[in-house]
PDB file of N, CA and C in Angstrom:
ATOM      1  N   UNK A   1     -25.329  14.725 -24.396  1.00  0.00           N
ATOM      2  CA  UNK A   1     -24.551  14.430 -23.188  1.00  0.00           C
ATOM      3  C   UNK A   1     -25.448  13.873 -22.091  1.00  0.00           C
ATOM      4  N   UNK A   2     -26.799  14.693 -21.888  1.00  0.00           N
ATOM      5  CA  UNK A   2     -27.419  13.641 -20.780  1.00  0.00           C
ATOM      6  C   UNK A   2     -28.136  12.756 -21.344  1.00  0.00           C
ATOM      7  N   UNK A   3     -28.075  12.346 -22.298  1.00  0.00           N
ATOM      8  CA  UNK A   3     -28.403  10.765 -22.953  1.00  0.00           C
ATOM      9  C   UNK A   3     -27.675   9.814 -22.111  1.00  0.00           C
ATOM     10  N   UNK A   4     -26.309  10.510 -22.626  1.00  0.00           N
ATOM     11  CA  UNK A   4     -24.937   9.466 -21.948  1.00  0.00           C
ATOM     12  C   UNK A   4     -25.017   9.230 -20.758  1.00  0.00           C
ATOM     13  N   UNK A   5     -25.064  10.132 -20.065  1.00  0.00           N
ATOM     14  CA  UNK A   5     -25.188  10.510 -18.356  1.00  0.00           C
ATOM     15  C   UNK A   5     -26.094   8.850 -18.235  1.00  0.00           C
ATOM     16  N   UNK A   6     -27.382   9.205 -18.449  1.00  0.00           N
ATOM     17  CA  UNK A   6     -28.514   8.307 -18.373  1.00  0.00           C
ATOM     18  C   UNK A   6     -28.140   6.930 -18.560  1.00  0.00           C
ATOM     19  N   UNK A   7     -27.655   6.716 -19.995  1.00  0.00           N
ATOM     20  CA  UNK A   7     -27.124   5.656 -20.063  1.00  0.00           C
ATOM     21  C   UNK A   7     -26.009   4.791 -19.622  1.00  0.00           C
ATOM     22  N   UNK A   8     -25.243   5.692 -18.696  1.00  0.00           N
ATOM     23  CA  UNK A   8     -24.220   5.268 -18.279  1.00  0.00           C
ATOM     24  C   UNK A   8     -24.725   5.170 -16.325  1.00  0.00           C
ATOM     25  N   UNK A   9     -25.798   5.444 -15.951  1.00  0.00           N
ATOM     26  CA  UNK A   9     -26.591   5.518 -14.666  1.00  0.00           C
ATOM     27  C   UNK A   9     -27.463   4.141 -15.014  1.00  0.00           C
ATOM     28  N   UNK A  10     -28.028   3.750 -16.025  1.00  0.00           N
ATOM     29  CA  UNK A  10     -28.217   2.224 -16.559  1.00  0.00           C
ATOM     30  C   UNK A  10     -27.103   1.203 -16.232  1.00  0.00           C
ATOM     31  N   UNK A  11     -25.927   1.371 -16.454  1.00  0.00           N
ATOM     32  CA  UNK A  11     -25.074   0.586 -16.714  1.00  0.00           C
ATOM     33  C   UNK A  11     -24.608   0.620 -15.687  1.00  0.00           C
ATOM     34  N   UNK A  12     -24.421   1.334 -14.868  1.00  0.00           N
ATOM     35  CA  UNK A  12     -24.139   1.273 -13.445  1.00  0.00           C
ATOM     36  C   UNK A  12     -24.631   0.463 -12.335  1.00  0.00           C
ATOM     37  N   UNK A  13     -26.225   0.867 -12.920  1.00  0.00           N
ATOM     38  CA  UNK A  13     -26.831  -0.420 -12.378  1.00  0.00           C
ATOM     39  C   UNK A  13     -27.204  -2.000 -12.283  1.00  0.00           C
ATOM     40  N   UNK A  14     -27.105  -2.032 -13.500  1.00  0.00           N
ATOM     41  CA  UNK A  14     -26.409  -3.079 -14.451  1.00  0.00           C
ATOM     42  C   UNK A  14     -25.266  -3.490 -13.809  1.00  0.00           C
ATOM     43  N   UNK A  15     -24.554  -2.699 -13.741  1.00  0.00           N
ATOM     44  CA  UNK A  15     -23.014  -3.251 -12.901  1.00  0.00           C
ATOM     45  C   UNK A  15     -23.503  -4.212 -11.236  1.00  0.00           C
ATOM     46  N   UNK A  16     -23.626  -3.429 -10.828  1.00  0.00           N
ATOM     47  CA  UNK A  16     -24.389  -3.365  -9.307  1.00  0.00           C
ATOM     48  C   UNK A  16     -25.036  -4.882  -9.117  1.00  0.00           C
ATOM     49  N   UNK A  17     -26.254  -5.113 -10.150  1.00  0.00           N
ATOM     50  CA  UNK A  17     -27.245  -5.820 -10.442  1.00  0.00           C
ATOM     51  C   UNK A  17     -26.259  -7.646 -10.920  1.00  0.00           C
ATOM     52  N   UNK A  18     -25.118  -7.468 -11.340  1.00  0.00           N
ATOM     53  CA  UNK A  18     -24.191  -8.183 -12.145  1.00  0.00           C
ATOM     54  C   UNK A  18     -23.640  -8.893 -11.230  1.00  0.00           C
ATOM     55  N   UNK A  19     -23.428  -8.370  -9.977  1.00  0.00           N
ATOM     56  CA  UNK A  19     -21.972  -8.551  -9.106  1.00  0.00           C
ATOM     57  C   UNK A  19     -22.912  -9.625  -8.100  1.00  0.00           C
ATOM     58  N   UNK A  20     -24.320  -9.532  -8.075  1.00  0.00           N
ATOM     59  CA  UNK A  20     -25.312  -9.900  -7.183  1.00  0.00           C
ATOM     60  C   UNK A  20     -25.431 -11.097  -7.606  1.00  0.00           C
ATOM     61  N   UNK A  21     -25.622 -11.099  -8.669  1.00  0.00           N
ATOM     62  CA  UNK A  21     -26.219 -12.791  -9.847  1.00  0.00           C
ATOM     63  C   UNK A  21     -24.753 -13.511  -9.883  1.00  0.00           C
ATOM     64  N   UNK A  22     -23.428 -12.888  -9.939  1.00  0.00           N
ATOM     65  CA  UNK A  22     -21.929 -13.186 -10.341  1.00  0.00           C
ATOM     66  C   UNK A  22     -22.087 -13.805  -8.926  1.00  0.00           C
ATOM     67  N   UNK A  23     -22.260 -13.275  -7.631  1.00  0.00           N
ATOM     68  CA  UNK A  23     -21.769 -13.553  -6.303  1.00  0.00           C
ATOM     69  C   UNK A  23     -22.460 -15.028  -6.210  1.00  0.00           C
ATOM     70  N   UNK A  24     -23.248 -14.614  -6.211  1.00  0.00           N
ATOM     71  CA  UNK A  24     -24.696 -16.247  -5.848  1.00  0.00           C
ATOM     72  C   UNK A  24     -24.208 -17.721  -6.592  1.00  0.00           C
ATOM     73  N   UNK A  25     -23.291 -17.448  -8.018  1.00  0.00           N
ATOM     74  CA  UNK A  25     -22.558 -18.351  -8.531  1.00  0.00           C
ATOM     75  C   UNK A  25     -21.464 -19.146  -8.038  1.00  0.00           C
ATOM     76  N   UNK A  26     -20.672 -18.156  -6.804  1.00  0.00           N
ATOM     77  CA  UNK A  26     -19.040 -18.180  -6.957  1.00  0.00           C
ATOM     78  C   UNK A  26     -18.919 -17.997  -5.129  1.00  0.00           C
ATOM     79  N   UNK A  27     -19.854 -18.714  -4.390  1.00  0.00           N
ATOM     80  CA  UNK A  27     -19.506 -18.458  -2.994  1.00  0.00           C
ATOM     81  C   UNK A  27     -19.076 -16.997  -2.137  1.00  0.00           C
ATOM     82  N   UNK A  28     -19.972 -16.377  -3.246  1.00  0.00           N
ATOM     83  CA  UNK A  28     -20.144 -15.081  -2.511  1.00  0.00           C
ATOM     84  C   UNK A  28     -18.892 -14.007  -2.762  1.00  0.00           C
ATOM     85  N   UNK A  29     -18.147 -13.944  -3.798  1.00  0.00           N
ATOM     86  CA  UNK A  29     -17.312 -13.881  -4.676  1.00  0.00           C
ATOM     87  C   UNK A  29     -17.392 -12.883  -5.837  1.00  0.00           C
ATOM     88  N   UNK A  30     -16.620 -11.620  -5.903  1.00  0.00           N
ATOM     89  CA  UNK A  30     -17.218 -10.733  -6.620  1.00  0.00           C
ATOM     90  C   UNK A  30     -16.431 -11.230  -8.468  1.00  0.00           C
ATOM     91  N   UNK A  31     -16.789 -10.861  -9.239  1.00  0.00           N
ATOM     92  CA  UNK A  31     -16.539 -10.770 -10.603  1.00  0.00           C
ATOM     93  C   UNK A  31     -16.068  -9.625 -11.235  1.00  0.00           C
ATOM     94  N   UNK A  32     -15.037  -9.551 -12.035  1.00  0.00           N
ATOM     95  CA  UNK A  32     -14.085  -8.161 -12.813  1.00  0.00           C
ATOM     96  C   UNK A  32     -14.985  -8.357 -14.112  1.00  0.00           C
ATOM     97  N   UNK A  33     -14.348  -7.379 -15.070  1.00  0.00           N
ATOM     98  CA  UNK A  33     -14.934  -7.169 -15.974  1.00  0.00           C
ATOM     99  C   UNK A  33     -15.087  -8.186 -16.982  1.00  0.00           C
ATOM    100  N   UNK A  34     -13.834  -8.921 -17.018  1.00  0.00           N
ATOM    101  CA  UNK A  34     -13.731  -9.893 -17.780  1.00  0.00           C
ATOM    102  C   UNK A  34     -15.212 -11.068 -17.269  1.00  0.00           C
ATOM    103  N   UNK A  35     -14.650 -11.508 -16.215  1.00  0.00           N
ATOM    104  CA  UNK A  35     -15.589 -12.497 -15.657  1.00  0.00           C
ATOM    105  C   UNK A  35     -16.954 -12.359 -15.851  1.00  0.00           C
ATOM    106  N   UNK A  36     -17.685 -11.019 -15.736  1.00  0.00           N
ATOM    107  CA  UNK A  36     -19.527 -10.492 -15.894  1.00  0.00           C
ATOM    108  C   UNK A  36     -19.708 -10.563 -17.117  1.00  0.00           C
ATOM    109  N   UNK A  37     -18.555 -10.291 -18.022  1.00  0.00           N
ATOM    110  CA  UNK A  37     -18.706 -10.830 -19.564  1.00  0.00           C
ATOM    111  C   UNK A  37     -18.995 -12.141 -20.108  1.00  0.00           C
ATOM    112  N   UNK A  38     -17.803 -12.709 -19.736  1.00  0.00           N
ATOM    113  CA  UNK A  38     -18.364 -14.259 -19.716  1.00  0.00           C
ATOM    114  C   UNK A  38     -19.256 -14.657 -18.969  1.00  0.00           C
ATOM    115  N   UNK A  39     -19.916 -14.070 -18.185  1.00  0.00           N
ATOM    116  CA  UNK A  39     -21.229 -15.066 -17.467  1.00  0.00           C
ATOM    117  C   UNK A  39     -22.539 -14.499 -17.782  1.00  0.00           C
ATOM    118  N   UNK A  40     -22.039 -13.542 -18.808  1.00  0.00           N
ATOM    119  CA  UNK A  40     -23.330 -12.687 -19.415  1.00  0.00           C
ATOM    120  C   UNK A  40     -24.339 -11.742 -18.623  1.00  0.00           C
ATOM    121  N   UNK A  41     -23.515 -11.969 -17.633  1.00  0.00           N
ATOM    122  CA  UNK A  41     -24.207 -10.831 -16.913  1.00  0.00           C
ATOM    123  C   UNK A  41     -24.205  -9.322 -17.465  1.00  0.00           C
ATOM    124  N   UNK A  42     -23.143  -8.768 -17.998  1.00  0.00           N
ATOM    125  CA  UNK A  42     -23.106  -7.801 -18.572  1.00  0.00           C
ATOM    126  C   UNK A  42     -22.228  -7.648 -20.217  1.00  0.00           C
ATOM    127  N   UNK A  43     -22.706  -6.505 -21.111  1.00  0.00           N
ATOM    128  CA  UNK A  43     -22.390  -6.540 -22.411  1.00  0.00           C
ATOM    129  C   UNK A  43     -21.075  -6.274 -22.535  1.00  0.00           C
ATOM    130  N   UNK A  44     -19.991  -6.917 -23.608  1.00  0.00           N
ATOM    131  CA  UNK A  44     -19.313  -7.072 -23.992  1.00  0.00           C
ATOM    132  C   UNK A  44     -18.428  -5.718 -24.405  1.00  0.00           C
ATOM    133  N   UNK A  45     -19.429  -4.501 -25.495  1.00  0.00           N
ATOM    134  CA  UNK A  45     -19.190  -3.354 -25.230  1.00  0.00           C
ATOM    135  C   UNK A  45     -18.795  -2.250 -24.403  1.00  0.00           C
ATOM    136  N   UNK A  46     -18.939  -2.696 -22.949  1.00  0.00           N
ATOM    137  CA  UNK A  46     -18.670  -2.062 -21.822  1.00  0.00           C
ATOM    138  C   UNK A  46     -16.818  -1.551 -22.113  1.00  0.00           C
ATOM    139  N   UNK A  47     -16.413  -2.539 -22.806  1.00  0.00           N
ATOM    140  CA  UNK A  47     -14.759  -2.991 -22.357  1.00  0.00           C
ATOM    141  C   UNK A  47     -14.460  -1.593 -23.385  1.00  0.00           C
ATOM    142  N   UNK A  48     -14.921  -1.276 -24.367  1.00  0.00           N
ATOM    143  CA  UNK A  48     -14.784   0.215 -25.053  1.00  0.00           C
ATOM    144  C   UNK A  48     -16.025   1.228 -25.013  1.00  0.00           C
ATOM    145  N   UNK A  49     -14.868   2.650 -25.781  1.00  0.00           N
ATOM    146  CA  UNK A  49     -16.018   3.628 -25.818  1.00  0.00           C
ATOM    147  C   UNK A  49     -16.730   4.030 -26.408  1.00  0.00           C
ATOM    148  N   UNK A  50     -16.899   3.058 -27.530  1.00  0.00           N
ATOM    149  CA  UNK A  50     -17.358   3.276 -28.998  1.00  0.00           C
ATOM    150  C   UNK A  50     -19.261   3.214 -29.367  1.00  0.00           C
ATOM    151  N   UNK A  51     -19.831   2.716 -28.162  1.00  0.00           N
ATOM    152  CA  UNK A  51     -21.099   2.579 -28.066  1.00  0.00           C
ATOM    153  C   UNK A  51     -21.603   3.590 -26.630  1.00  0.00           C
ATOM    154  N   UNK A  52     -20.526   3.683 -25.974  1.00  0.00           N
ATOM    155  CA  UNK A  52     -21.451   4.429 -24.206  1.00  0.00           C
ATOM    156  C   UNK A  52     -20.883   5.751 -24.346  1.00  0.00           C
ATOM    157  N   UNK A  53     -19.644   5.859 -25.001  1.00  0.00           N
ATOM    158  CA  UNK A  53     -19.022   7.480 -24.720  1.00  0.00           C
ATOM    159  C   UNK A  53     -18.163   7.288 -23.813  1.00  0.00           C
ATOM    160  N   UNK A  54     -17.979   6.054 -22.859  1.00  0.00           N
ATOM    161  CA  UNK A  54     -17.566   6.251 -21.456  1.00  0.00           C
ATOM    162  C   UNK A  54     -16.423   5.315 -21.467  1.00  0.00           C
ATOM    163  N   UNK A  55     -15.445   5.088 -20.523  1.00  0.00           N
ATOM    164  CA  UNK A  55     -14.190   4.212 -19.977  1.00  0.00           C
ATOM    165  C   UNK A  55     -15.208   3.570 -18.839  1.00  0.00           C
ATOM    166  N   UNK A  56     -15.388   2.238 -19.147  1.00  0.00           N
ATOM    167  CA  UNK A  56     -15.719   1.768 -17.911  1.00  0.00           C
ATOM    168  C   UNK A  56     -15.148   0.879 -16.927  1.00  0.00           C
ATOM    169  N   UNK A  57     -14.891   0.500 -15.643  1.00  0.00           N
ATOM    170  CA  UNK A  57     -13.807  -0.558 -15.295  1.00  0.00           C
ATOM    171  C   UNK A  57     -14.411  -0.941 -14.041  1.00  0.00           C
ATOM    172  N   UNK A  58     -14.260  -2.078 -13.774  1.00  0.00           N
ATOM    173  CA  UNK A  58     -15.013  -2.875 -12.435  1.00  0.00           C
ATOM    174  C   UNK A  58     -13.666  -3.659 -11.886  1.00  0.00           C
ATOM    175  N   UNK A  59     -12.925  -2.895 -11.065  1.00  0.00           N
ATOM    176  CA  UNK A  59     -12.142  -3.541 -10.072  1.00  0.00           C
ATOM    177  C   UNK A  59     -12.325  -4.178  -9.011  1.00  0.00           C
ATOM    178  N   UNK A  60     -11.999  -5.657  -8.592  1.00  0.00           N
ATOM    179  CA  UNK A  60     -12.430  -6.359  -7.526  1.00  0.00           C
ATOM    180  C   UNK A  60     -10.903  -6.238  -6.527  1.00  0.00           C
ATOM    181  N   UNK A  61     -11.462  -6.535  -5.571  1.00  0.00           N
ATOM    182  CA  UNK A  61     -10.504  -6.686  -4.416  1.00  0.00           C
ATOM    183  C   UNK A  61      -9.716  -8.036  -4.971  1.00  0.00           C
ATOM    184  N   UNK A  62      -8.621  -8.035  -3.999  1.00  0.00           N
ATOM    185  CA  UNK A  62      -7.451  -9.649  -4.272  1.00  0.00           C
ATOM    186  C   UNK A  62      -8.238 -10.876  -3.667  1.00  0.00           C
ATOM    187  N   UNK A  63      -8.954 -10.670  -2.772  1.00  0.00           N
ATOM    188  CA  UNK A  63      -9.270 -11.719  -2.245  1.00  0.00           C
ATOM    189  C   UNK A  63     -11.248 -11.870  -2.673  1.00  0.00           C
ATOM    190  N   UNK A  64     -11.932 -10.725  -3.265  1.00  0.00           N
ATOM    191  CA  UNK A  64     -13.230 -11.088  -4.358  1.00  0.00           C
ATOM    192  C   UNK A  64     -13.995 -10.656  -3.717  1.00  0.00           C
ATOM    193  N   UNK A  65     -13.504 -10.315  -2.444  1.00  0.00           N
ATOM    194  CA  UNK A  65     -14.868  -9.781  -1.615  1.00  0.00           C
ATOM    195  C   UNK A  65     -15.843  -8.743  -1.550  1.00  0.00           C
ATOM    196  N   UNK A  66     -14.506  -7.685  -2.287  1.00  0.00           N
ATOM    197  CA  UNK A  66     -15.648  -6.284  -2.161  1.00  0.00           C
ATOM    198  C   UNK A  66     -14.756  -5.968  -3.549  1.00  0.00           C
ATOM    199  N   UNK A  67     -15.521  -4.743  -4.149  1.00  0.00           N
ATOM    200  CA  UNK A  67     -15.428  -4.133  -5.501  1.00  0.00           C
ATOM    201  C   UNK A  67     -16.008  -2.806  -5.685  1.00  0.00           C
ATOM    202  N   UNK A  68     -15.175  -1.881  -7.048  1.00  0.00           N
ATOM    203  CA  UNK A  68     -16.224  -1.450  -7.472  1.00  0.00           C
ATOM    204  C   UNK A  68     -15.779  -0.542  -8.936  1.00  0.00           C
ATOM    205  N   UNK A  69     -16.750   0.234  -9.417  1.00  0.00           N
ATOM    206  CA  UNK A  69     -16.660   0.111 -10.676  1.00  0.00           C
ATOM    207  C   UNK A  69     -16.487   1.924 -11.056  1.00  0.00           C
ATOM    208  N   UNK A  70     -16.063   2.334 -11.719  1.00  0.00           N
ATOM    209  CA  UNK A  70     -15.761   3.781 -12.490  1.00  0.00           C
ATOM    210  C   UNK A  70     -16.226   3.483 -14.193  1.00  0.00           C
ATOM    211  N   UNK A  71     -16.694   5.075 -14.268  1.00  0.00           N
ATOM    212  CA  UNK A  71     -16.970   5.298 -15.440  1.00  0.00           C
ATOM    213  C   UNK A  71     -16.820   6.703 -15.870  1.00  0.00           C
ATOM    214  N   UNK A  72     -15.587   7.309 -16.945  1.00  0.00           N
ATOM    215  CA  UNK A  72     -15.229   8.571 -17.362  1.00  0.00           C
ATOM    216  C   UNK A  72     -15.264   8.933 -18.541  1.00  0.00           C
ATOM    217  N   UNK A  73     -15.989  10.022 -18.490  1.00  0.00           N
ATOM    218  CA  UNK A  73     -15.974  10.277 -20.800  1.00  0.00           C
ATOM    219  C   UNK A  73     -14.790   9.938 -21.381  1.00  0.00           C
ATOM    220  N   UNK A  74     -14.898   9.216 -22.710  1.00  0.00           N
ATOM    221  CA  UNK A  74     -14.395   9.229 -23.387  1.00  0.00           C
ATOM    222  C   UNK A  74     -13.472  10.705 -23.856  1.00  0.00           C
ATOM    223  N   UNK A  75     -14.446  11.383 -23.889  1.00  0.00           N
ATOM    224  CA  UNK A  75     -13.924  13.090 -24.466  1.00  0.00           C
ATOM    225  C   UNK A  75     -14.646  13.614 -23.878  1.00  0.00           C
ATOM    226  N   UNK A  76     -13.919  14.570 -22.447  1.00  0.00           N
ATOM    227  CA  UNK A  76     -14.570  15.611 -21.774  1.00  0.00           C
ATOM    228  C   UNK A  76     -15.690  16.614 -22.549  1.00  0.00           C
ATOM    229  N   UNK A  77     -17.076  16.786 -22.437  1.00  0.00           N
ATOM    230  CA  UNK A  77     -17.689  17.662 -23.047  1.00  0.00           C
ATOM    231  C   UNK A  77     -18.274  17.838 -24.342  1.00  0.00           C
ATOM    232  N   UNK A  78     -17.190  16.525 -24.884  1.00  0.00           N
ATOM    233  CA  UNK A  78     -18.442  15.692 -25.891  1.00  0.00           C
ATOM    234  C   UNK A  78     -18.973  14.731 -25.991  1.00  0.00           C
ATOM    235  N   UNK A  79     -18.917  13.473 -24.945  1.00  0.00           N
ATOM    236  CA  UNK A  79     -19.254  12.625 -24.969  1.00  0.00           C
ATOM    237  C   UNK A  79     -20.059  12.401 -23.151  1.00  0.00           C
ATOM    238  N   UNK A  80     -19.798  13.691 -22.671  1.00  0.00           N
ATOM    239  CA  UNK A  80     -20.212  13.386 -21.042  1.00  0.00           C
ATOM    240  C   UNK A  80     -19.592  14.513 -19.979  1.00  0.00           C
ATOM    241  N   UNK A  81     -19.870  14.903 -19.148  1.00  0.00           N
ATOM    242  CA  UNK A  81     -18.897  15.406 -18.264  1.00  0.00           C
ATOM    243  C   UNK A  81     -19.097  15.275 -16.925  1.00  0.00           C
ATOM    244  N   UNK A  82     -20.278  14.317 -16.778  1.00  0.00           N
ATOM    245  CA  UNK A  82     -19.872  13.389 -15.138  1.00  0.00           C
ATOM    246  C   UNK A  82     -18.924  12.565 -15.293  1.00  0.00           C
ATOM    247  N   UNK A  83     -18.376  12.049 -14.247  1.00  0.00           N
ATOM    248  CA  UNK A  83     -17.440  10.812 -14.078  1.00  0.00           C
ATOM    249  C   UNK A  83     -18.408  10.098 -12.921  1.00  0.00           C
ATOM    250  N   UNK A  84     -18.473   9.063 -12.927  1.00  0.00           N
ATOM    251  CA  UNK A  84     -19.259   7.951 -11.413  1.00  0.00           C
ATOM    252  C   UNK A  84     -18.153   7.175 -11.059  1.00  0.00           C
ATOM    253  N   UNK A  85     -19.019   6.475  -9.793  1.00  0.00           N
ATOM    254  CA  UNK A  85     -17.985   5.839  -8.854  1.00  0.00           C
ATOM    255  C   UNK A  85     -19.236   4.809  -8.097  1.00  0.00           C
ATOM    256  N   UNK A  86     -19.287   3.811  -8.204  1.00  0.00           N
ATOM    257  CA  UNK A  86     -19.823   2.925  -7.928  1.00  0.00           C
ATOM    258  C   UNK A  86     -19.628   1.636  -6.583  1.00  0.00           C
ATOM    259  N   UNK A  87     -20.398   1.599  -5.969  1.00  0.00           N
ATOM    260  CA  UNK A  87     -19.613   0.550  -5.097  1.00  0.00           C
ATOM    261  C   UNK A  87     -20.904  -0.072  -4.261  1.00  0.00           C
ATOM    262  N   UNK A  88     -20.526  -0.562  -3.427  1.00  0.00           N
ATOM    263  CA  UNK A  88     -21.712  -1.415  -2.261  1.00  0.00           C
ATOM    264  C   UNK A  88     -22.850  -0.281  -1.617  1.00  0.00           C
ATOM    265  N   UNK A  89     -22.405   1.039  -1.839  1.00  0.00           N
ATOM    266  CA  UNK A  89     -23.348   1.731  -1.112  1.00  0.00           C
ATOM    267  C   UNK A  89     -23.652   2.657  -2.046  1.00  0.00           C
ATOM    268  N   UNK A  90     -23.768   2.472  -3.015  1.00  0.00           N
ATOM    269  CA  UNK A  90     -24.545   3.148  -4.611  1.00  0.00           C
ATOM    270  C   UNK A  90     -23.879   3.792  -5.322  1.00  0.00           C
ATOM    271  N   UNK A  91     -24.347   5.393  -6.357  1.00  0.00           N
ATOM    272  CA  UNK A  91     -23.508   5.367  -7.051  1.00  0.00           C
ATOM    273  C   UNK A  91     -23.281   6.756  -6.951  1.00  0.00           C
ATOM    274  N   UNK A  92     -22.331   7.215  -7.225  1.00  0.00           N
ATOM    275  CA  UNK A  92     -22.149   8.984  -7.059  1.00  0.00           C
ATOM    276  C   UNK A  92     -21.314   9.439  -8.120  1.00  0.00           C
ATOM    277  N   UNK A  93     -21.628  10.787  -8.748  1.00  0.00           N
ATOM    278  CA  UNK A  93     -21.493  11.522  -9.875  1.00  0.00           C
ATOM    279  C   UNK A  93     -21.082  12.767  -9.471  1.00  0.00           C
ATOM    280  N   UNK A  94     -19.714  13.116 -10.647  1.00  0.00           N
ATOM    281  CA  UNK A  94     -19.415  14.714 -10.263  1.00  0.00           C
ATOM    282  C   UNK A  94     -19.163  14.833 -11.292  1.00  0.00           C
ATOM    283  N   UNK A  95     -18.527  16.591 -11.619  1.00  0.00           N
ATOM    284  CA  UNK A  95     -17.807  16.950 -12.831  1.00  0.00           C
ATOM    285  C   UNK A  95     -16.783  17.244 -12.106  1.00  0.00           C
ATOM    286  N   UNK A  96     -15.538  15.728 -12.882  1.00  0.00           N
ATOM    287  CA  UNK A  96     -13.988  16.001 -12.773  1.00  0.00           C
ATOM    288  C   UNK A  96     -13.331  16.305 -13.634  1.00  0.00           C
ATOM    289  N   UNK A  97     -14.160  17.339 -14.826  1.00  0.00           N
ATOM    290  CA  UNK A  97     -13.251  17.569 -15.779  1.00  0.00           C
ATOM    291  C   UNK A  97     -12.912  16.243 -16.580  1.00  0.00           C
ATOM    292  N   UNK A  98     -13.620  15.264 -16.285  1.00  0.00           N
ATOM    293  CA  UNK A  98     -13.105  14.157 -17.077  1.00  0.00           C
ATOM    294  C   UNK A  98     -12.256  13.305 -16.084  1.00  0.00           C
ATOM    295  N   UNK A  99     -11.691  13.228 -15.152  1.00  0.00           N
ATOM    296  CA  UNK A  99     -10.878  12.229 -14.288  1.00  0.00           C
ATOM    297  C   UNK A  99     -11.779  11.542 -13.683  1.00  0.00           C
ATOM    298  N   UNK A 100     -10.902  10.560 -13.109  1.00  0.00           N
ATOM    299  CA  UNK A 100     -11.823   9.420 -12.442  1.00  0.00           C
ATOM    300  C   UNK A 100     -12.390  10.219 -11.483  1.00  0.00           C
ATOM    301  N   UNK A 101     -13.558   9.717 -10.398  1.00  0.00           N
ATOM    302  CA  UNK A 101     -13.952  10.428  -9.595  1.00  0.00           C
ATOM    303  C   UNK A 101     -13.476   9.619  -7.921  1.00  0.00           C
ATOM    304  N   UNK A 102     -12.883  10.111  -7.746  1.00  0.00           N
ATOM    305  CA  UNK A 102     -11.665   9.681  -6.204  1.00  0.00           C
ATOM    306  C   UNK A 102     -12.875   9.584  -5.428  1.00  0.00           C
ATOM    307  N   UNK A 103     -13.464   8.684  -4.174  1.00  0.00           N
ATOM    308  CA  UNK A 103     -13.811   8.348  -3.511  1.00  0.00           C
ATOM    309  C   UNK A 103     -13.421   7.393  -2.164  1.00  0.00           C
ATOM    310  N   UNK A 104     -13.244   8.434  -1.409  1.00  0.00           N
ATOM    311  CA  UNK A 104     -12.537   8.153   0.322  1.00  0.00           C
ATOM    312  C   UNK A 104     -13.360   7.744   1.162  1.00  0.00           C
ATOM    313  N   UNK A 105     -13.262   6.762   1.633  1.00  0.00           N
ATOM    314  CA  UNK A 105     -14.102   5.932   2.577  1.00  0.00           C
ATOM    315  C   UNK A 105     -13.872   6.057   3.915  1.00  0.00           C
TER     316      UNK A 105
END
């Protein structure tokens, strides 16, 4: 489980790291999951849980400006039992039992 943790604190950053190289392309313009795929910014695998353990998802705003990204075990307690929450001001981790992890701004 803290393999996963780890590896999914990689990928986070990775995420983060994605949206930076995606923006500089696209007039400052954030990228969904689909889009960091195709521009290779990030792996293809992300989109299942069959390699990380995890649900991962990078939601952008309607208009591209701001974003951000979640990641929840696959199977509470065997595959992980942080959930993260990702965004412009880094990344934060709890145990939700497996739910997304809600973050109020």
């Amino acid at each position: 489980i803290n393999a996963h943790h780890n590896d999914v604190q990689d990928m986070m950053t990775r995420i983060s790291l994605a949206q930076v190289f995606y923006a500089q392309g696209h007039n400052g313009l954030f990228g969904n999951t689909a889009e960091l795929i195709a521009a290779g910014a990030i792996p293809k695998d992300i989109e299942g849980v069959e390699t990380t353990g995890y649900r991962f998802q990078i939601v952008r705003s309607a208009d591209g400006k701001s974003w951000y990204a979640t990641a929840e075990p696959a199977q509470y307690e065997r595959t992980g039992r942080l959930s993260f929450y990702l965004d412009a001001s880094g990344v934060r981790s709890a145990d939700t039992g497996g739910k997304p992890l809600v973050v109020k701004n």
